[in-house]
N, C-alpha and C. Protein backbone atom coordinates (compact mmCIF):
# COMPACT_ATOMS: atom_id res chain seq x y z
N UNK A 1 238.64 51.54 144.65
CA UNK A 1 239.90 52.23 144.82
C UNK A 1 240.92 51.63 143.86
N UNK A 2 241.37 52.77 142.97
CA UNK A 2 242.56 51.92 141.68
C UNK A 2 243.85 51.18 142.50
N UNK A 3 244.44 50.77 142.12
CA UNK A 3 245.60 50.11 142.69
C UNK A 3 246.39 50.76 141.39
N UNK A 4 247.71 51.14 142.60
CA UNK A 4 248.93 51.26 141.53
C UNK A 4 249.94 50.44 141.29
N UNK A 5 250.47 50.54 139.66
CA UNK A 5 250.77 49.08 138.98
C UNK A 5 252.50 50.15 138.47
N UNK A 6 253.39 49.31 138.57
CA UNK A 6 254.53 50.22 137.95
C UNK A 6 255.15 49.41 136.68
N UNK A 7 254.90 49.64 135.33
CA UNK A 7 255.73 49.23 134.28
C UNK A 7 256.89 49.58 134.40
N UNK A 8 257.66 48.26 133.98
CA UNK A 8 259.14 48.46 133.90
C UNK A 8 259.46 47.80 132.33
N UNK A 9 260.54 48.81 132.01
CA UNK A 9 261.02 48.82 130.49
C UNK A 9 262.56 47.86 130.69
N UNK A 10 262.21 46.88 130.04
CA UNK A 10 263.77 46.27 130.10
C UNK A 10 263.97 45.32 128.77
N UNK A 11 265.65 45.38 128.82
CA UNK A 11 266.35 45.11 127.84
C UNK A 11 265.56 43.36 127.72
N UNK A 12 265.82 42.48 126.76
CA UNK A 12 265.17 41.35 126.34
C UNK A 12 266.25 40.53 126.50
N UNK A 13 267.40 40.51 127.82
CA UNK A 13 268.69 39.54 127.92
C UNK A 13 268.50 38.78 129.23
N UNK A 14 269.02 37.86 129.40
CA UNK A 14 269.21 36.80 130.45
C UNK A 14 269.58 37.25 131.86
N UNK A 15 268.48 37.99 132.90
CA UNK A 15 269.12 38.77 134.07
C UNK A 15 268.91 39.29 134.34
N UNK A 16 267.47 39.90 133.60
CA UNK A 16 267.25 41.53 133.71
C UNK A 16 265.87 40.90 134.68
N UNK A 17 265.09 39.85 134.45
CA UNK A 17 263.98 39.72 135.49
C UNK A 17 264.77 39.47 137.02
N UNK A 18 265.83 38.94 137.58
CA UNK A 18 266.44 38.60 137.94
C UNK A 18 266.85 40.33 138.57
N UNK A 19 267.41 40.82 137.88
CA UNK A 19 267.80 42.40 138.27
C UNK A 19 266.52 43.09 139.22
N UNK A 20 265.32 42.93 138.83
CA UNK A 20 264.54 43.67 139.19
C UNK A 20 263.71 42.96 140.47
N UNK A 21 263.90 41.72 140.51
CA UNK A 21 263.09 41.07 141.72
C UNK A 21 264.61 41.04 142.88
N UNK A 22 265.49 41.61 142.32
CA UNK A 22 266.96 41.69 143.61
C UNK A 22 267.10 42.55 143.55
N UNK A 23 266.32 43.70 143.18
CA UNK A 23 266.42 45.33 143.98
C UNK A 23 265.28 45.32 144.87
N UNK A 24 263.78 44.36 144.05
CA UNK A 24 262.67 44.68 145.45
C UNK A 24 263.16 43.81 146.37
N UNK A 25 263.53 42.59 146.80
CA UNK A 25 264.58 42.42 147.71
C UNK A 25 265.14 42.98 149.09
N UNK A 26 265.95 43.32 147.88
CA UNK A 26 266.90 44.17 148.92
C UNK A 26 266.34 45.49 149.30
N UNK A 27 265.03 45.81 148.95
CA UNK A 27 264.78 46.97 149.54
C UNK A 27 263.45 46.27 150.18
N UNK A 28 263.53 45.03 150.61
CA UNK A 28 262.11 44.34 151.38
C UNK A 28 260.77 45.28 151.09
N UNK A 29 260.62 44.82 149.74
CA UNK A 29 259.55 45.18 148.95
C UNK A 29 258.68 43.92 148.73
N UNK A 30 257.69 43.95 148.74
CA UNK A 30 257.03 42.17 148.71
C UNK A 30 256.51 42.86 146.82
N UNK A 31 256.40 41.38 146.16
CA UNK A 31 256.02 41.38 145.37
C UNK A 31 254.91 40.79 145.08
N UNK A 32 253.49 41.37 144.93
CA UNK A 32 251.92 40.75 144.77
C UNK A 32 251.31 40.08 143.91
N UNK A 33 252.20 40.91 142.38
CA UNK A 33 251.89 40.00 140.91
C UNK A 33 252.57 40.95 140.04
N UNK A 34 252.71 39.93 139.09
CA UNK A 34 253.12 40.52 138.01
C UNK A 34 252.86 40.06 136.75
N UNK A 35 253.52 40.88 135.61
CA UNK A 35 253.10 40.17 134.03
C UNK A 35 254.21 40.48 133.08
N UNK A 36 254.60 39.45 132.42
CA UNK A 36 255.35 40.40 131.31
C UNK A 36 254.58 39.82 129.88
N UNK A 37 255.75 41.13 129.14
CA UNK A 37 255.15 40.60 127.55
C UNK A 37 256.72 40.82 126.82
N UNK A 38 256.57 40.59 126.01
CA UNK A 38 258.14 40.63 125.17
C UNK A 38 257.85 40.79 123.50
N UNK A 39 258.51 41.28 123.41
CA UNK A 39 259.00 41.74 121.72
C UNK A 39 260.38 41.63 121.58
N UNK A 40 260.79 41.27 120.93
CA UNK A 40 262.03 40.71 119.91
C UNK A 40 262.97 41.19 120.93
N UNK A 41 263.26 42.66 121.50
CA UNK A 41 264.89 43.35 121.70
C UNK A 41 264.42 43.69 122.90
N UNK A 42 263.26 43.59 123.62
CA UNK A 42 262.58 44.67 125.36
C UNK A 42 261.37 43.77 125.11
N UNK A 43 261.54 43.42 127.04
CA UNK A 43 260.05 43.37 127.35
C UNK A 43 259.63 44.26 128.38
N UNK A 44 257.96 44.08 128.36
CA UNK A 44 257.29 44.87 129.76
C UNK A 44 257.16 43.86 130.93
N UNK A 45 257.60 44.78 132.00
CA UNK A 45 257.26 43.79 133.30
C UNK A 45 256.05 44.58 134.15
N UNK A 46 255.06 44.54 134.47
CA UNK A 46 253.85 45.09 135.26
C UNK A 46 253.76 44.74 136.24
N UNK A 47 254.26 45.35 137.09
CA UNK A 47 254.34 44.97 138.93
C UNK A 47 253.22 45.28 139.65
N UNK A 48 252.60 44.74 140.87
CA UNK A 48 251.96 45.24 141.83
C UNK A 48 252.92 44.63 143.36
N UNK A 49 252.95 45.95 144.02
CA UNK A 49 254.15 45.69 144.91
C UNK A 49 253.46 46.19 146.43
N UNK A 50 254.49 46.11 147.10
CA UNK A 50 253.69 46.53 148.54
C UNK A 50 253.97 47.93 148.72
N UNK A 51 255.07 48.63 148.42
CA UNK A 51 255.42 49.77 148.36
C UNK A 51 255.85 50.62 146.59
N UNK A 52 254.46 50.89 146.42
CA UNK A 52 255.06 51.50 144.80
C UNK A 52 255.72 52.77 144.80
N UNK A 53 255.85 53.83 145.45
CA UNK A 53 256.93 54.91 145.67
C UNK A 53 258.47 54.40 145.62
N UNK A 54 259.10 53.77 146.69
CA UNK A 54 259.85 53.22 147.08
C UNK A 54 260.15 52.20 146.19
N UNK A 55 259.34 51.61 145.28
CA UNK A 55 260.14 50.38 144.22
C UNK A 55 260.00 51.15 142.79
N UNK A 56 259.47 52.10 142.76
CA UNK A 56 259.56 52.63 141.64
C UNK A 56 260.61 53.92 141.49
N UNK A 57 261.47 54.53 143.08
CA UNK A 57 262.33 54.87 143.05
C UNK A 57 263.86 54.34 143.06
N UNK A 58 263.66 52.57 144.21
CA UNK A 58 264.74 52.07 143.64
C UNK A 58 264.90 51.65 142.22
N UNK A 59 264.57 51.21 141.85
CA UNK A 59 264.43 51.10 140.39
C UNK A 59 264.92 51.67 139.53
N UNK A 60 264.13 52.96 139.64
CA UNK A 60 265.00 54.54 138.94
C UNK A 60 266.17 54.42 139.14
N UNK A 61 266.42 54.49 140.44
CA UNK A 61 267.51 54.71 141.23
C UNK A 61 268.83 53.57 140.32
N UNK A 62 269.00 52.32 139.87
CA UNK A 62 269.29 51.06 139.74
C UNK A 62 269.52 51.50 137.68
N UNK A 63 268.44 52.19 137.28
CA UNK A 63 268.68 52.45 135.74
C UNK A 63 267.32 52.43 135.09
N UNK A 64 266.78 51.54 135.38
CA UNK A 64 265.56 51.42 134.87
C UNK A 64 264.82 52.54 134.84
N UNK A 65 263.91 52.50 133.40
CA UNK A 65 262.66 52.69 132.75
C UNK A 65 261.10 52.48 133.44
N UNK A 66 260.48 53.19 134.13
CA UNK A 66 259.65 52.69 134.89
C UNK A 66 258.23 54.25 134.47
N UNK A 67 256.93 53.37 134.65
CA UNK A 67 255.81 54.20 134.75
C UNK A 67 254.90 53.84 135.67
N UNK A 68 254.04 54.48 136.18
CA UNK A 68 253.25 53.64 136.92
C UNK A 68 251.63 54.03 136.29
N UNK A 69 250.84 53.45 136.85
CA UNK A 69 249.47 53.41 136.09
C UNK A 69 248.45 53.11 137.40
N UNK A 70 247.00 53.65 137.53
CA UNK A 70 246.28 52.95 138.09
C UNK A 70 245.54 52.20 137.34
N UNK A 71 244.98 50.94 138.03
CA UNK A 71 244.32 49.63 137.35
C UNK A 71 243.24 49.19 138.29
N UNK A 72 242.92 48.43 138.12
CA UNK A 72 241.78 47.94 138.97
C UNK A 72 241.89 46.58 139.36
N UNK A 73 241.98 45.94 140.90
CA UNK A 73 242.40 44.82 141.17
C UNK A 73 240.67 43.99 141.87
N UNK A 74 240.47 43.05 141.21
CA UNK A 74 239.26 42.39 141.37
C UNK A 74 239.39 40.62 141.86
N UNK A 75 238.48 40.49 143.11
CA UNK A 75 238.37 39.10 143.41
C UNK A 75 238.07 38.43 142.58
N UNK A 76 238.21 37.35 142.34
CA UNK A 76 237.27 36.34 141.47
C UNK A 76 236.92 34.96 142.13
N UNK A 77 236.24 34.35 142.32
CA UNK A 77 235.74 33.42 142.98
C UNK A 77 236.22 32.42 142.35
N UNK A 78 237.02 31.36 142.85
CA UNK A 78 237.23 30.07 142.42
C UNK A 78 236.44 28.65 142.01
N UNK A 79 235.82 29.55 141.22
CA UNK A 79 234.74 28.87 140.64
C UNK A 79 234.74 29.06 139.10
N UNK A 80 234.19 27.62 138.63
CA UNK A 80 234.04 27.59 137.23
C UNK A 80 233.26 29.00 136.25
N UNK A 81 233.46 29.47 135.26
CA UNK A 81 232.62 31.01 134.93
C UNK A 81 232.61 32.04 135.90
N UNK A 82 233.30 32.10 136.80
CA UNK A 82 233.60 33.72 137.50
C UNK A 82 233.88 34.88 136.49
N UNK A 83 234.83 33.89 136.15
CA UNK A 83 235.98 35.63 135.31
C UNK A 83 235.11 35.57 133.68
N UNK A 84 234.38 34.68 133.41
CA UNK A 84 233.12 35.22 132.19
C UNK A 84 232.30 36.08 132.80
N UNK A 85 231.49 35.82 134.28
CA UNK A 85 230.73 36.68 134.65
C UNK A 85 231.63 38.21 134.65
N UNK A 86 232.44 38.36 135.38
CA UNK A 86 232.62 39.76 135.53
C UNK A 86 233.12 40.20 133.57
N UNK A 87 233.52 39.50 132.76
CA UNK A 87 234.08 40.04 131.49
C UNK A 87 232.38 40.22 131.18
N UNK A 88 232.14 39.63 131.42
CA UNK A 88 230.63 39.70 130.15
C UNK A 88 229.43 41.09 130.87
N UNK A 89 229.85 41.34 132.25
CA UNK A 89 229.42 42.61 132.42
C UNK A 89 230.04 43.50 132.05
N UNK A 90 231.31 43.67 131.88
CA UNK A 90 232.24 44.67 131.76
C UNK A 90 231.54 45.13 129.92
N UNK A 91 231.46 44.02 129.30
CA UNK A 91 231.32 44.11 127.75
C UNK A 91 230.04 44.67 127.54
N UNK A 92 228.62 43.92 128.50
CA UNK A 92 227.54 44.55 128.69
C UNK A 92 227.37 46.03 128.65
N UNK A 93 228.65 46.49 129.50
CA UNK A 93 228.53 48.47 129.53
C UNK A 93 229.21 49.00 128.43
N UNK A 94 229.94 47.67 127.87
CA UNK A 94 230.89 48.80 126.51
C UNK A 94 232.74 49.32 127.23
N UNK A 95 232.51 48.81 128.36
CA UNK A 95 234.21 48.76 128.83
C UNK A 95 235.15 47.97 127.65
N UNK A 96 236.15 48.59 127.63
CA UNK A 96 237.60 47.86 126.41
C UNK A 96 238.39 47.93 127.61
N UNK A 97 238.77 46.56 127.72
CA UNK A 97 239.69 45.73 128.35
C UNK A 97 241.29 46.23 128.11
N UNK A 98 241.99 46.70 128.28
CA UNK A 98 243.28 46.94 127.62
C UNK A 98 244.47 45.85 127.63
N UNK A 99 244.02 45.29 128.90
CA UNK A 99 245.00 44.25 129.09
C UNK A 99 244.36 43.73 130.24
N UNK A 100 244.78 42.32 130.85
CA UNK A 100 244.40 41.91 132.21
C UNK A 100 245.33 40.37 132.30
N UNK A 101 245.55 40.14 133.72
CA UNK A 101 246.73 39.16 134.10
C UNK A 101 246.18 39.00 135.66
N UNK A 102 246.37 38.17 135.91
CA UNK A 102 246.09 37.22 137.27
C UNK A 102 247.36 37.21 138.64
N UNK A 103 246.72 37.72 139.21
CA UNK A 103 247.79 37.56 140.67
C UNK A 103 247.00 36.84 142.10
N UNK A 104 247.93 36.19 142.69
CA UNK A 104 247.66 35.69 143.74
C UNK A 104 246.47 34.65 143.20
N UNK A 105 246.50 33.81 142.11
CA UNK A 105 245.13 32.90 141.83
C UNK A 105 243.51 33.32 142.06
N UNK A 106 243.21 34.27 142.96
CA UNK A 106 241.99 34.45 142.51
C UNK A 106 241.55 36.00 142.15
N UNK A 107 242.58 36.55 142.08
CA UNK A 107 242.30 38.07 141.50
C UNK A 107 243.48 38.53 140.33
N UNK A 108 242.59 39.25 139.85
CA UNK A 108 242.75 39.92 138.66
C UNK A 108 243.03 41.57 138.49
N UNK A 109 244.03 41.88 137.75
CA UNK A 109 244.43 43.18 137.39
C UNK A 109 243.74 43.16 135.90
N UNK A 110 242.55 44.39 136.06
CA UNK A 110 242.52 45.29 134.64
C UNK A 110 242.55 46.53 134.45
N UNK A 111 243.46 46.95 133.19
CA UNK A 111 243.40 48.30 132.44
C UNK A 111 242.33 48.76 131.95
N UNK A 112 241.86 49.24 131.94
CA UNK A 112 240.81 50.14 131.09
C UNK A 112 240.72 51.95 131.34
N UNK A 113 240.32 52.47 130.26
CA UNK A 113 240.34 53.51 130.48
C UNK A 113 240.09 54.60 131.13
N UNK A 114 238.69 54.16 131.62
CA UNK A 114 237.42 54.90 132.73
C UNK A 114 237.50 54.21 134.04
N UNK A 115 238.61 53.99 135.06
CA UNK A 115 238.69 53.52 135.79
C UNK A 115 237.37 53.47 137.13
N UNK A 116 237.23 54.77 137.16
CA UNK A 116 236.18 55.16 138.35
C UNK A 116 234.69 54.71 137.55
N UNK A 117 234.53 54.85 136.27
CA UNK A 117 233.22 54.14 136.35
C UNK A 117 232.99 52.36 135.94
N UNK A 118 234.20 51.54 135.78
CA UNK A 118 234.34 50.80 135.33
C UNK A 118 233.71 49.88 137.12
N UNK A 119 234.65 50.88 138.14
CA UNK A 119 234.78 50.39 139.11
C UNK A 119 233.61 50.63 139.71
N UNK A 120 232.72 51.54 139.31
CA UNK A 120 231.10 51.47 140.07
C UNK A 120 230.61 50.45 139.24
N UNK A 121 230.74 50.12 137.95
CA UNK A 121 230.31 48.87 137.39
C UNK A 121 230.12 47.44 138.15
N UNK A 122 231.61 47.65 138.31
CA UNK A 122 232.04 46.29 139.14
C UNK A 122 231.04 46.44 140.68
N UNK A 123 231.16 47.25 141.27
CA UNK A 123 230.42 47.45 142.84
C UNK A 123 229.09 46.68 142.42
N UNK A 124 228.25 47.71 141.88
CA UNK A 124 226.58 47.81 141.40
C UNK A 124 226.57 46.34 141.09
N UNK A 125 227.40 45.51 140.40
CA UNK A 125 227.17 44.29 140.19
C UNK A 125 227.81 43.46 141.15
N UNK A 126 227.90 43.60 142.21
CA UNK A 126 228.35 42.65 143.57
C UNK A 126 229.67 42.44 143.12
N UNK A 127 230.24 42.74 142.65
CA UNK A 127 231.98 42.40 142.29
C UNK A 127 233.21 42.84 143.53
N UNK A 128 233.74 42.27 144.32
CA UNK A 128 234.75 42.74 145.40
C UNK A 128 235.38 43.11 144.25
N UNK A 129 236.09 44.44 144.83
CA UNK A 129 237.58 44.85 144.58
C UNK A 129 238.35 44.86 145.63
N UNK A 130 239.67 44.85 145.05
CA UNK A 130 240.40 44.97 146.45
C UNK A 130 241.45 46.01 146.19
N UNK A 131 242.43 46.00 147.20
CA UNK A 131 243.45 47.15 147.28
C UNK A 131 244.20 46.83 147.72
């Protein structure tokens, strides 16, 4: 089952991460993980939240730039070579990675394109997902 992830577009100034974790807040939104990346003038922030309707309307609501995406959220065992095992199957089928970032220490958010067969990949090879 994909999990939905909401990109947020923001200015590259002192406040703006700050802006966006005091609207989920105040709208008692829990926050699960996240990622950013940055370029010179804007970065991306990639949320996984408890309520993505509702934080991706306050948000709107607030000014922000927002998309949302499904992704695929995967256990990983806290163990040495976990996250090689599941990459090196993923590469085995010819999956392209688009991006991937770590929440909660033992699971993982990835992009890829073919979500639904990426994710029978992951099953067929004993891989938890979660939701």
């Amino acid at each position: 089952m994909p999990v939905k992830q909401i990109t947020v577009f923001l200015e590259n100034q002192a406040g703006r991460l700050a802006d966006v974790t005091g609207i989920l807040s105040d709208n008692n939104i829990n926050l699960q993980g996240f990622s950013t990346t940055e370029a010179r003038d804007y970065g991306i922030l990639r949320l996984v939240v408890s309520e993505v309707e509702k934080a991706r309307q306050a948000l709107k609501d607030a000014g922000f730039t927002t998309h949302t995406a499904d992704v695929i959220c995967v256990t990983v065992a806290d163990r040495p070579g976990e996250l090689h095992k599941i990459l090196d199957i993923l590469a085995g089928k010819g999956v392209n990675i688009d991006y991937i970032y770590v929440i909660a220490g033992t699971r993982i958010v990835l992009s890829v394109a073919n979500i639904e067969e990426t994710e029978k990949i992951l099953k067929d090879s004993g891989i938890s997902l979660c939701s």
